[in-house]
N, C-alpha and C. Protein backbone atom coordinates (compact mmCIF):
# COMPACT_ATOMS: atom_id res chain seq x y z
N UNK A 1 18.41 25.27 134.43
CA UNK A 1 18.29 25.22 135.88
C UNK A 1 19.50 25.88 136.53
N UNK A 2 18.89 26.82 137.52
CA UNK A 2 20.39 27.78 138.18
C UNK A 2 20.32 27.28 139.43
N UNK A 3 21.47 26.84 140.06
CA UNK A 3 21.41 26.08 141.67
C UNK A 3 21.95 27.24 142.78
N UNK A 4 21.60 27.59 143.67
CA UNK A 4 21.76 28.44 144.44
C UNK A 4 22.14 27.76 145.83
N UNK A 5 23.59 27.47 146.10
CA UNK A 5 24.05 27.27 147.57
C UNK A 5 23.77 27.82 148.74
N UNK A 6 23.20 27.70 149.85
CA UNK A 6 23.46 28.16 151.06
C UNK A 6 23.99 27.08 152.15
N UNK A 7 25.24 27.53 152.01
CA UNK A 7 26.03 27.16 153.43
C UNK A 7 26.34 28.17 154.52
N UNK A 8 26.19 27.50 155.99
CA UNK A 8 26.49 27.63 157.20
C UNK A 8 27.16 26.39 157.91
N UNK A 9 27.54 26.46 159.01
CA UNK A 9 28.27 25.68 159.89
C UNK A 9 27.71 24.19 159.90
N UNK A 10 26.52 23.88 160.50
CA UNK A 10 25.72 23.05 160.88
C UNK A 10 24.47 22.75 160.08
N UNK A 11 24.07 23.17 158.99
CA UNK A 11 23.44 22.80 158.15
C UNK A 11 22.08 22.28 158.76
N UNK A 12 22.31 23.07 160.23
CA UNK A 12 20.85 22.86 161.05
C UNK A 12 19.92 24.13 161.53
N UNK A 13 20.28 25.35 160.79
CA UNK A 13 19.46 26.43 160.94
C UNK A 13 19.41 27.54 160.26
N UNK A 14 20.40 28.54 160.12
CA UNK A 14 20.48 29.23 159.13
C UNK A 14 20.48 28.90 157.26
N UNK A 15 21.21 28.63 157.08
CA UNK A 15 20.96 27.37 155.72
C UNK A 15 20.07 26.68 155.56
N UNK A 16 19.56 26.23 156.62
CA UNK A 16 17.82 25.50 156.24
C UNK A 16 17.03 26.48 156.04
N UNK A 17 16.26 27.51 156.69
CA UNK A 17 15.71 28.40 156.74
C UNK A 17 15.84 29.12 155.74
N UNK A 18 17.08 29.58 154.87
CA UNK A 18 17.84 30.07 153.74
C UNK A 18 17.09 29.25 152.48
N UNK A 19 17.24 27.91 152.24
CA UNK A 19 17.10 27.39 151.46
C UNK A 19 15.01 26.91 151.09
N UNK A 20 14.58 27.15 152.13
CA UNK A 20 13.41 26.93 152.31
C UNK A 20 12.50 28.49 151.87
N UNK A 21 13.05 29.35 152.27
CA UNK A 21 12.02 30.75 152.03
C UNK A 21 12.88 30.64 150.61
N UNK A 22 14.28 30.12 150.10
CA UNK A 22 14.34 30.43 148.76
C UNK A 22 12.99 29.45 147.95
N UNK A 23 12.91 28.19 148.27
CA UNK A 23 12.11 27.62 147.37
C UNK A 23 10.74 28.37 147.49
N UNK A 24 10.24 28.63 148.54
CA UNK A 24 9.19 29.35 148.60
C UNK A 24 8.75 30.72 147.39
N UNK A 25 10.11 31.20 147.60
CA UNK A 25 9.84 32.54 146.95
C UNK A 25 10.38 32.58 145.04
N UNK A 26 11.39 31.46 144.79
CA UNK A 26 12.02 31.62 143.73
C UNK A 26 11.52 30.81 142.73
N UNK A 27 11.31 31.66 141.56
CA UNK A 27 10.53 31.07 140.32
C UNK A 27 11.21 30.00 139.71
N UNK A 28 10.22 29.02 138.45
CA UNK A 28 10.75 28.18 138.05
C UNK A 28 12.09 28.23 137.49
N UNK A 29 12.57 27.29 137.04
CA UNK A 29 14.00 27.47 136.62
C UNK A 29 15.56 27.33 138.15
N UNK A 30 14.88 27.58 139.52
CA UNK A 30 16.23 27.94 139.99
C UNK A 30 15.86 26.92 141.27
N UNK A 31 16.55 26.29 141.75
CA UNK A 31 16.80 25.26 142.73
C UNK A 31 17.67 25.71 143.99
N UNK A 32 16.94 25.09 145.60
CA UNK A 32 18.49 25.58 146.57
C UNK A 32 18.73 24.46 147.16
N UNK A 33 20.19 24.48 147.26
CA UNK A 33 20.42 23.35 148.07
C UNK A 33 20.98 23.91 149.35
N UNK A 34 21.13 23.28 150.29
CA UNK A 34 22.19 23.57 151.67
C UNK A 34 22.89 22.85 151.96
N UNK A 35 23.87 23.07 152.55
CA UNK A 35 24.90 22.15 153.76
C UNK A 35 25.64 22.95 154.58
N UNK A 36 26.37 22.12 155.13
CA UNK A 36 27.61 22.68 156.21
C UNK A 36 28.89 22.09 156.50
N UNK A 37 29.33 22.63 156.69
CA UNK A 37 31.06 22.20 157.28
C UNK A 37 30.87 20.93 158.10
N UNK A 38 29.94 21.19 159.25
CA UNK A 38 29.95 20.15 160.05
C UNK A 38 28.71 19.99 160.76
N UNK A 39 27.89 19.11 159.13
CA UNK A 39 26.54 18.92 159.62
C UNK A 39 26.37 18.11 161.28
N UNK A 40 24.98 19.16 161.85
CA UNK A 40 23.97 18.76 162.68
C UNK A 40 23.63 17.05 162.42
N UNK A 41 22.91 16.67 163.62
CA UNK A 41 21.68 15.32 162.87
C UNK A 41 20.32 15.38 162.77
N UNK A 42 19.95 16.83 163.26
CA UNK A 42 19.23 17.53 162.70
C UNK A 42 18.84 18.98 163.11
N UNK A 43 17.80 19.39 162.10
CA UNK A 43 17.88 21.07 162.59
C UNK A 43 17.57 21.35 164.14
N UNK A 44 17.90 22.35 163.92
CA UNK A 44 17.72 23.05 165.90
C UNK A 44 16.40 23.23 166.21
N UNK A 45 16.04 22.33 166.99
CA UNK A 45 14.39 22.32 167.18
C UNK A 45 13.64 24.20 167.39
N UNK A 46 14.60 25.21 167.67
CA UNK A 46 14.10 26.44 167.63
C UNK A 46 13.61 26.78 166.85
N UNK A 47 15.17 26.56 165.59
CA UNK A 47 14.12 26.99 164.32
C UNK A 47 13.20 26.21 163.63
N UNK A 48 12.75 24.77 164.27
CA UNK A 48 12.01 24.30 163.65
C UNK A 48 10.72 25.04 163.96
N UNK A 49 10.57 25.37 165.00
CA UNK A 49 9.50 26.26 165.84
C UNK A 49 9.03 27.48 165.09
N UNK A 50 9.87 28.13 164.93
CA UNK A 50 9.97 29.46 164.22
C UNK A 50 9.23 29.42 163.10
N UNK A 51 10.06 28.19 162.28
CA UNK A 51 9.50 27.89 161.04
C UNK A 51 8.44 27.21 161.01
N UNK A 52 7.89 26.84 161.32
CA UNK A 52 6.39 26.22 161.83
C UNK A 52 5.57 27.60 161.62
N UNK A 53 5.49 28.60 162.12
CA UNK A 53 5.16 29.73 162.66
C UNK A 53 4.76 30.21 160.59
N UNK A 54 5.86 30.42 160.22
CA UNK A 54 5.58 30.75 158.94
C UNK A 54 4.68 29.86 157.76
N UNK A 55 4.35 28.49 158.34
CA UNK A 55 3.89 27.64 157.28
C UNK A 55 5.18 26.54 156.75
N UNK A 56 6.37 26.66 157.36
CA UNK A 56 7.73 25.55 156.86
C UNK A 56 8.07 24.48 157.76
N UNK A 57 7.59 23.43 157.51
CA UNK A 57 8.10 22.42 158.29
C UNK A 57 9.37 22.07 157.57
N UNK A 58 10.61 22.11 158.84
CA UNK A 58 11.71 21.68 158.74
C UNK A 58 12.09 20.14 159.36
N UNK A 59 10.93 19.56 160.25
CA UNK A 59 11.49 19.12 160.80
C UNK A 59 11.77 17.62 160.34
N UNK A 60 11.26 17.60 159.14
CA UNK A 60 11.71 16.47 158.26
C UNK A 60 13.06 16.57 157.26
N UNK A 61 13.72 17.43 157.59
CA UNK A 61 14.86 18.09 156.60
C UNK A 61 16.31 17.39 157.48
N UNK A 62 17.06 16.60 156.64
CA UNK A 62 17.91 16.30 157.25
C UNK A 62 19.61 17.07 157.06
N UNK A 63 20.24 17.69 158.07
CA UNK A 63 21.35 18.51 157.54
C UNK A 63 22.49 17.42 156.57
N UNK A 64 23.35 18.01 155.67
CA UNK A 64 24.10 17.36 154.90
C UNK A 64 25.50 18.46 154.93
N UNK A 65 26.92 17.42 155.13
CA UNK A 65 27.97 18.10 154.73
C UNK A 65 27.86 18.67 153.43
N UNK A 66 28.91 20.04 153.28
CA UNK A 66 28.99 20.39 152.40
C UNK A 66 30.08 19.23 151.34
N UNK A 67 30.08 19.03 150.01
CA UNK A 67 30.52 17.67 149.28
C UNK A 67 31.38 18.81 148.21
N UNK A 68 32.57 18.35 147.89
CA UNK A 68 32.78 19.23 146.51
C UNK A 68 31.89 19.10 145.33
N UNK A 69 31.24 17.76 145.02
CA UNK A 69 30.28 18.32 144.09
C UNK A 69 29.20 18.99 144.38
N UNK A 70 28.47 19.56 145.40
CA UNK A 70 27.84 20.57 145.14
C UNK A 70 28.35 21.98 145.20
N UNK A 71 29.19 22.09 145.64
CA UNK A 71 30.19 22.93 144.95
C UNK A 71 30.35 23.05 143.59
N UNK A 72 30.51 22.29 143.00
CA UNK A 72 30.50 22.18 141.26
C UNK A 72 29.53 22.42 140.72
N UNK A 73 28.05 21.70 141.67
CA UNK A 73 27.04 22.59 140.57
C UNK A 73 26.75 23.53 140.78
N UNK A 74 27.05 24.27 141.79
CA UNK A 74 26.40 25.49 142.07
C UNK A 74 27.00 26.75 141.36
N UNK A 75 25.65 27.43 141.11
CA UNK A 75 25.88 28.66 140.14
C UNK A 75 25.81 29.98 141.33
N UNK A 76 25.72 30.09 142.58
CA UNK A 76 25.90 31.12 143.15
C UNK A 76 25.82 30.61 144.61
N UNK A 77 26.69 31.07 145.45
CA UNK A 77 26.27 30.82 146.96
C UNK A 77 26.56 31.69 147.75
N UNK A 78 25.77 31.18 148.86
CA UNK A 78 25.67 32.49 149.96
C UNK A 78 26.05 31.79 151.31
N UNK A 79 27.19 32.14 152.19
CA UNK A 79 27.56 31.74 153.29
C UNK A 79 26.78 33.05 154.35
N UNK A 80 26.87 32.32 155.52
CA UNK A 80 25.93 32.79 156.56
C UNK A 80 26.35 32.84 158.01
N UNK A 81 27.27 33.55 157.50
CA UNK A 81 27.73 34.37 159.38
C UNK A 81 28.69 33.14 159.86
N UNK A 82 29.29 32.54 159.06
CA UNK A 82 30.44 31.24 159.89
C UNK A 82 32.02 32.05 159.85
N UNK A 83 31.75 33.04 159.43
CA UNK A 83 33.28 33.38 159.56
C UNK A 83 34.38 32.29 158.96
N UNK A 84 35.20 32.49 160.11
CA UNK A 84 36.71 31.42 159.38
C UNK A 84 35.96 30.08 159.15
N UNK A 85 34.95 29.64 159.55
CA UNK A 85 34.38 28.45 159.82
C UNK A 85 34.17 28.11 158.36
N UNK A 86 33.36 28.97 157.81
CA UNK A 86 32.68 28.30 156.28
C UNK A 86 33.84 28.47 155.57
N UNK A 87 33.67 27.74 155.02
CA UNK A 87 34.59 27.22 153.33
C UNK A 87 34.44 27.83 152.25
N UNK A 88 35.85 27.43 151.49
CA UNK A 88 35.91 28.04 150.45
C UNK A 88 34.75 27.26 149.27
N UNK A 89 34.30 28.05 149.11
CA UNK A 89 32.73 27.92 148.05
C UNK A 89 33.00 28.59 146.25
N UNK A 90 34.39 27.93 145.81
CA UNK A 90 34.71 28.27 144.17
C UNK A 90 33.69 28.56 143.36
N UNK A 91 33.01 29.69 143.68
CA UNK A 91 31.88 30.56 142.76
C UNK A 91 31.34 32.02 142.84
N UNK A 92 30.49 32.21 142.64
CA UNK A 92 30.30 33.42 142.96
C UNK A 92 29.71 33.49 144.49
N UNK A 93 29.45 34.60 145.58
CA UNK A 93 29.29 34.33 147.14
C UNK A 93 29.10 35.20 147.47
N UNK A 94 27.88 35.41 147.96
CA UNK A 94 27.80 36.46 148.79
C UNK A 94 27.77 35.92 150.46
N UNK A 95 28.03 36.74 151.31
CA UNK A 95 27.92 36.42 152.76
C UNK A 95 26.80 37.01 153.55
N UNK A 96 26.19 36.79 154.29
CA UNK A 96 25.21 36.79 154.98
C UNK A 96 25.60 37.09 156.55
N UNK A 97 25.81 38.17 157.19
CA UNK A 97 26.62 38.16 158.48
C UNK A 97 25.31 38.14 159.53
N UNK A 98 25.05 36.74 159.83
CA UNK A 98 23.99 36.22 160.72
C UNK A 98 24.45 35.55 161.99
N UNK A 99 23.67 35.73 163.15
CA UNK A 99 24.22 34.85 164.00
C UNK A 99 23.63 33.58 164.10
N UNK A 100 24.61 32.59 164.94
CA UNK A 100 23.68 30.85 164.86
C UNK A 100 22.62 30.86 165.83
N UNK A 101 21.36 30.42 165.30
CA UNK A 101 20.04 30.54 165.85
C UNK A 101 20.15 29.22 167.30
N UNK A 102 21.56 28.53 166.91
CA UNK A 102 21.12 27.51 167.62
C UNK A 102 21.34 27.96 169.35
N UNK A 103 20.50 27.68 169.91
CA UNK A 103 20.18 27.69 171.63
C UNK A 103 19.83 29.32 172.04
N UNK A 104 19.35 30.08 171.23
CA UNK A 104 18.79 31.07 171.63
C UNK A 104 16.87 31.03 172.02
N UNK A 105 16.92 32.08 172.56
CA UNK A 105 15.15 32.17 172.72
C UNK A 105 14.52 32.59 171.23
N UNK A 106 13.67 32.14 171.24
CA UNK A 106 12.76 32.26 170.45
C UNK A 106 12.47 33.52 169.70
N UNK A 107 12.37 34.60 170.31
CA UNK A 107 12.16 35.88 170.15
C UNK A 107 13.39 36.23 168.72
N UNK A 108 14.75 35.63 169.69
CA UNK A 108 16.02 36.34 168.80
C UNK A 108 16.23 35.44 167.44
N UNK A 109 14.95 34.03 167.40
CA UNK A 109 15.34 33.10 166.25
C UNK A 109 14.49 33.97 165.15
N UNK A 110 13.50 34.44 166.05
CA UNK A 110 12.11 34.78 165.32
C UNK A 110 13.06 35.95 163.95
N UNK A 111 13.81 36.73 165.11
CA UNK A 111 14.63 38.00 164.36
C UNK A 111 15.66 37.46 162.98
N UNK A 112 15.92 36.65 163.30
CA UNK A 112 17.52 35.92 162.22
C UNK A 112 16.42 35.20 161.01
N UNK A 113 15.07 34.39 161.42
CA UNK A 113 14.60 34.27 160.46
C UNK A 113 13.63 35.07 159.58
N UNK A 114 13.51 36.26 160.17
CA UNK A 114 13.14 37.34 158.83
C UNK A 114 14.05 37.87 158.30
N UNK A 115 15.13 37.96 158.84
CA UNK A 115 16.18 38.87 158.56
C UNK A 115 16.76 37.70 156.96
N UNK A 116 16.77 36.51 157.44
CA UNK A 116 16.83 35.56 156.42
C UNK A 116 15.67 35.88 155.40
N UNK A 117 14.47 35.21 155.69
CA UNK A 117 13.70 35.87 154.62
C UNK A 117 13.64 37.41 153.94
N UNK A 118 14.43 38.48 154.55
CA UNK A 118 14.57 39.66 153.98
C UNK A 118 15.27 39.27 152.56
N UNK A 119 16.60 39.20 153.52
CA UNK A 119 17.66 38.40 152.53
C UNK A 119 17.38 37.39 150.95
N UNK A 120 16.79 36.96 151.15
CA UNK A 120 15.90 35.52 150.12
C UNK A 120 15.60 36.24 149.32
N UNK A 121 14.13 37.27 149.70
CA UNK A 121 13.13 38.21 148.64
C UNK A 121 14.41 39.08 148.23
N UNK A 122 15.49 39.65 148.86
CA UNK A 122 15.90 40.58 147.81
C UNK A 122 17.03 39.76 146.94
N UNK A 123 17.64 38.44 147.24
CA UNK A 123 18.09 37.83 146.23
C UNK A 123 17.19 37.37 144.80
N UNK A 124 16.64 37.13 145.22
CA UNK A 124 15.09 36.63 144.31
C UNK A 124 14.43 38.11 143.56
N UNK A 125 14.17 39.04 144.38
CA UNK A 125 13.67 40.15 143.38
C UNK A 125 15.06 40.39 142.54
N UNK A 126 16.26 41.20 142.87
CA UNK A 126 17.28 41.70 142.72
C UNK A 126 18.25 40.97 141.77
N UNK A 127 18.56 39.95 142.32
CA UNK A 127 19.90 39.29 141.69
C UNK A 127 20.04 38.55 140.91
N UNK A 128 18.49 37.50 140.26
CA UNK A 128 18.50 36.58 139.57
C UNK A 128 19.03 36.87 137.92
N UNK A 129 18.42 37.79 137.75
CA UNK A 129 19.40 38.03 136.55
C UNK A 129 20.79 38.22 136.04
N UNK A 130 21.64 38.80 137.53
CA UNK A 130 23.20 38.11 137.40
C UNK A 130 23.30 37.10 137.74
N UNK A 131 22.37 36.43 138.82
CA UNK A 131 22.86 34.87 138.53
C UNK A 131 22.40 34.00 137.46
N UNK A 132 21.49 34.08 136.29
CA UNK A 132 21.29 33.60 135.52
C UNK A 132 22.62 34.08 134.22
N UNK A 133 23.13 35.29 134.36
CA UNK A 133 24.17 35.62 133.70
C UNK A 133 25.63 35.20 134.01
N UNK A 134 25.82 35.19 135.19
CA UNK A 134 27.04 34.61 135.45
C UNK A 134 27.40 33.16 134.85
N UNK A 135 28.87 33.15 134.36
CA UNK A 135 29.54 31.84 134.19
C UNK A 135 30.09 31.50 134.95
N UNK A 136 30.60 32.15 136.41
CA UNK A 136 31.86 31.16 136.91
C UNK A 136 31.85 29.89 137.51
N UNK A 137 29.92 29.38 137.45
CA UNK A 137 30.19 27.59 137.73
C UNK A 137 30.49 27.12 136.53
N UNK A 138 30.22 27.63 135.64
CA UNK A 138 30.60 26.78 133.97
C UNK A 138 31.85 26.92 133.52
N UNK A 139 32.80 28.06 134.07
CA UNK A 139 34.05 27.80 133.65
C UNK A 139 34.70 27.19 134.52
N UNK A 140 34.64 27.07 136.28
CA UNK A 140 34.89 26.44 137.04
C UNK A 140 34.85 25.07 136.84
N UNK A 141 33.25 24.45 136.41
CA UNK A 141 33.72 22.86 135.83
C UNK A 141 34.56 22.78 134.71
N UNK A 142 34.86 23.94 133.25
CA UNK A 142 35.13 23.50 132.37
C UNK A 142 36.88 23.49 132.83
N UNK A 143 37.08 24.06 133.88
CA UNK A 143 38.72 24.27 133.83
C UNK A 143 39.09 22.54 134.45
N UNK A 144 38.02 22.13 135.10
CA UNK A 144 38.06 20.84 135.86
C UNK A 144 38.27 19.60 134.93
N UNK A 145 37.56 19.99 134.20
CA UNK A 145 36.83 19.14 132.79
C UNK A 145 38.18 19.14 131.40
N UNK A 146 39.41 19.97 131.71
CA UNK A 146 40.11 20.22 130.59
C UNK A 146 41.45 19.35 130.54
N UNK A 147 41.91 19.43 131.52
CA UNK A 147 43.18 18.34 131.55
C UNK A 147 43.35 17.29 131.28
N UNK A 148 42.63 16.07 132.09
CA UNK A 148 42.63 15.18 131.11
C UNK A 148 42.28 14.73 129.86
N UNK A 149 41.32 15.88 129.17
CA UNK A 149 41.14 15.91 127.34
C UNK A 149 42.31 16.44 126.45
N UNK A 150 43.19 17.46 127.15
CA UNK A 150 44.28 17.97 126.90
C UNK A 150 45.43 16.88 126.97
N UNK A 151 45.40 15.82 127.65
CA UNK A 151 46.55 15.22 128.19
C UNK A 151 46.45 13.96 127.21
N UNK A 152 44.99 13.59 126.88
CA UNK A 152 44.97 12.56 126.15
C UNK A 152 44.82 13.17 124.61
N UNK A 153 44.42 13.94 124.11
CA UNK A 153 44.51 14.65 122.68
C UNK A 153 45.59 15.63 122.08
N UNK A 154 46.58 15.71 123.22
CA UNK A 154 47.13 16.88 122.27
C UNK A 154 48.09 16.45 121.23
N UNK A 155 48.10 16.72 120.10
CA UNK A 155 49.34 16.40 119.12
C UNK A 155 48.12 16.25 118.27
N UNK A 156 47.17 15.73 118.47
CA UNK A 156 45.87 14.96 117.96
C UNK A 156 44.53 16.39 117.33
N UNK A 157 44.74 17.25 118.70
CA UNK A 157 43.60 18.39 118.15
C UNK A 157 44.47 19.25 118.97
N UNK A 158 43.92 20.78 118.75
CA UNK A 158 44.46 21.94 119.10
C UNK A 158 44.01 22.14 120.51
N UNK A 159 44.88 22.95 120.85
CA UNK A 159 43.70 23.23 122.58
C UNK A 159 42.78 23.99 122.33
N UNK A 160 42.64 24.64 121.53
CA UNK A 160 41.73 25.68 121.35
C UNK A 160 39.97 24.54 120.76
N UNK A 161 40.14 23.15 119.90
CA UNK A 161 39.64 22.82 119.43
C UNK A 161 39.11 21.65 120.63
N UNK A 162 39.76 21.45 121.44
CA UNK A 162 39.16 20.16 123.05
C UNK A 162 38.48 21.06 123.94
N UNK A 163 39.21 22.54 124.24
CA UNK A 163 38.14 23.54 124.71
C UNK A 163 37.11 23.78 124.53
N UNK A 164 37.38 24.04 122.50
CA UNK A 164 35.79 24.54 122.29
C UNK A 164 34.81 23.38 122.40
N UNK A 165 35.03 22.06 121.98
CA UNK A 165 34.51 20.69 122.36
C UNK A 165 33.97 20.81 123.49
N UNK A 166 34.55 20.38 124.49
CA UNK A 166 34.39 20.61 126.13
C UNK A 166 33.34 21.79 126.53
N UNK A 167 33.17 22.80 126.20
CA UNK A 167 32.71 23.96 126.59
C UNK A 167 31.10 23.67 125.88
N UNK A 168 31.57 23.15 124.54
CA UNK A 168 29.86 23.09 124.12
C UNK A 168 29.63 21.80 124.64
N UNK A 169 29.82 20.81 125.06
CA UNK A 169 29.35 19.47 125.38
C UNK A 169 28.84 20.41 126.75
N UNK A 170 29.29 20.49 127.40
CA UNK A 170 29.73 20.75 129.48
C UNK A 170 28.05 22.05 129.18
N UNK A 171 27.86 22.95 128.01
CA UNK A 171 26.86 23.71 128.36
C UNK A 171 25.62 22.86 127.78
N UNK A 172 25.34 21.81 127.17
CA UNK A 172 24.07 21.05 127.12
C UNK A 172 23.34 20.48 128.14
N UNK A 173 24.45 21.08 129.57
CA UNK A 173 23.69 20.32 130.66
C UNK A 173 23.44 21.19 131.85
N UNK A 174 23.52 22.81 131.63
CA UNK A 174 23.30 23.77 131.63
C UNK A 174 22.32 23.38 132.71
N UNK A 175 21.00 23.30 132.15
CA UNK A 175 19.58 23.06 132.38
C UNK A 175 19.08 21.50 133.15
N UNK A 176 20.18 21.07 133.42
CA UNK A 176 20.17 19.49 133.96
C UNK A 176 19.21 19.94 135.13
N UNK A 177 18.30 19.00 135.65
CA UNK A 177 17.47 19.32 136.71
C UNK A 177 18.18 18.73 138.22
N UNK A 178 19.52 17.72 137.46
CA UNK A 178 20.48 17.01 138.57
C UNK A 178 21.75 17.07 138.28
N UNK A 179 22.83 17.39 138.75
CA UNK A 179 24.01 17.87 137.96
C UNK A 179 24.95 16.70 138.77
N UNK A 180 24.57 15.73 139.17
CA UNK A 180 25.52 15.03 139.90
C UNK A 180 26.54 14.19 139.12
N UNK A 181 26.04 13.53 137.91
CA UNK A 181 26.87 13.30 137.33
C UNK A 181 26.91 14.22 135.84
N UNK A 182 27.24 15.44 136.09
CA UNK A 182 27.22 15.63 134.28
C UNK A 182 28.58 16.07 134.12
N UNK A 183 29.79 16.07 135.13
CA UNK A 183 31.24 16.16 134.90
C UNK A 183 31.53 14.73 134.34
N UNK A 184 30.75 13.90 134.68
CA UNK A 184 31.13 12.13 134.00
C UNK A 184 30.71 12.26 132.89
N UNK A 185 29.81 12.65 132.26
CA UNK A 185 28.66 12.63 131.39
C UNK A 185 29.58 13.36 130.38
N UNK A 186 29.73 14.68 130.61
CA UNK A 186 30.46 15.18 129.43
C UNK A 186 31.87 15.13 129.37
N UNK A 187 32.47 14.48 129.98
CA UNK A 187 34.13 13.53 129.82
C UNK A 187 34.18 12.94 128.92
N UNK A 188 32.89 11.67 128.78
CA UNK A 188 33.02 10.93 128.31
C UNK A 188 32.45 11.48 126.69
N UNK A 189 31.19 12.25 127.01
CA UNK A 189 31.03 12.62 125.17
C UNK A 189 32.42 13.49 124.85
N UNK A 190 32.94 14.28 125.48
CA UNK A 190 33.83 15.14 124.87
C UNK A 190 35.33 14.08 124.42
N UNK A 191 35.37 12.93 125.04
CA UNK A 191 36.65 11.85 124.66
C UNK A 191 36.16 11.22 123.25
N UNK A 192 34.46 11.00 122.98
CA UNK A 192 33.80 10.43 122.02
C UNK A 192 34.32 11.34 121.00
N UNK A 193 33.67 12.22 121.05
CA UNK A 193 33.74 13.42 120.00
C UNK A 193 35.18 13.43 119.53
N UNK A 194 35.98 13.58 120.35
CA UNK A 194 37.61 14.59 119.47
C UNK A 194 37.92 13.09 118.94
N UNK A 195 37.57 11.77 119.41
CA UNK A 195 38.16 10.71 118.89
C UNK A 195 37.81 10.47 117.14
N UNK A 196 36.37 11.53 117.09
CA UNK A 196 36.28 11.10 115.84
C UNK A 196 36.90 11.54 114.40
N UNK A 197 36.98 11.71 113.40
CA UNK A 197 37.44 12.11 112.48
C UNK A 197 36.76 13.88 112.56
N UNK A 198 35.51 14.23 112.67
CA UNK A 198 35.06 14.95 112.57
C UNK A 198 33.87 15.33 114.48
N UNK A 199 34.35 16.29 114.84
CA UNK A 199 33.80 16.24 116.60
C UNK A 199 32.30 17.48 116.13
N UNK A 200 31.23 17.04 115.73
CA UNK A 200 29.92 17.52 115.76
C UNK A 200 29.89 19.19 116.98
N UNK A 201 30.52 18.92 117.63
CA UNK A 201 29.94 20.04 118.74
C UNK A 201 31.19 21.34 117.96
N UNK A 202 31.86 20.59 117.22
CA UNK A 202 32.82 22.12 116.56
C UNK A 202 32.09 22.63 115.24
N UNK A 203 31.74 21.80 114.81
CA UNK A 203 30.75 22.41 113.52
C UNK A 203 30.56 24.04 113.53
N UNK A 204 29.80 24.22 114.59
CA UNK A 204 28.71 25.56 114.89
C UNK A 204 29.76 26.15 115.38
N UNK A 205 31.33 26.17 115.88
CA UNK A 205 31.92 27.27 116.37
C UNK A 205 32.45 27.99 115.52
């Protein structure tokens, strides 16, 4: 499973709209989530309008701050016209230079949300195969994931040998369909493992 971020400001229009023509259009295997800096309490009734128009009801979608762990799971994200506003997003990123749909006429929402759906289909035709290739959410958690195995093993195993541990535990969850806890998840097998006489996930390296 590859998770695909879209953040904006308010997590009440561009980013919804973003994340919605992605599920629409993107094959099995890849998931989107959204948020924002400084979620809405809910989307901008424009673009709920808009999106109506296409077949997407938003108006059951509730905006969510952006959290550092979805940051962590995410394998690629795309910010959307917030300028200094949006955050630093530790992965790969593309930007989206859109304006905020919120309190415009209709006409100019109508424009930002194809221009979004342009955007979507050519991430989805185009890019999925570097984002299915890219590592930098997997080395991003594994650099997260290394210190305290380092801090409690060393003298005990090599760094090279809690790394390679860590790295194969941290990619069995690769494919997690929920990644919320799998920085807990593989802490704890990777503390199991080096504790033992013999750590199973080094075998195969």
């Amino acid at each position: 499973m590859k998770y695909v971020l879209f953040v904006c400001t308010h997590n009440a229009g561009r980013s919804q709209m973003a994340q919605a023509f992605f599920e629409r259009h993107a094959p099995e295997g890849f998931r989107a989530e959204s948020a924002g800096t400084n979620a809405a309490k809910a989307p901008h009734p424009e673009v709920v309008t808009v999106m109506r128009e296409v077949g997407i009801d938003l108006e059951g979608r509730r905006p969510q701050r952006l959290l550092l762990e979805m940051q962590l799971h995410a394998d690629w994200a795309v910010t959307m016209g917030c300028g200094d506003a949006c955050p630093y997003v530790p992965t790969r990123i593309d930007d989206w230079d859109l304006p905020d749909p919120a309190g415009l006429d209709l006409d100019a929402v109508r424009e930002i949300r194809d221009d979004i759906e342009r955007g979507v289909r050519d991430l989805v035709d185009n890019r999925l195969p570097e984002i299915l290739d890219d590592r930098t959410a997997h080395q991003m958690r594994l650099v997260r994931l290394l210190p305290p195995l380092v801090k409690e093993f060393e003298g005990r195993r090599t760094p090279e040998e809690i790394r390679a541990c860590a790295d194969v535990i941290l990619a069995d969850y690769e494919d997690a369909p929920v990644r919320s806890f799998v920085q807990a998840i593989a802490d704890r097998r990777a503390r199991e493992c080096l504790r033992n006489d013999v750590c199973e996930p080094l075998l195969g390296v």
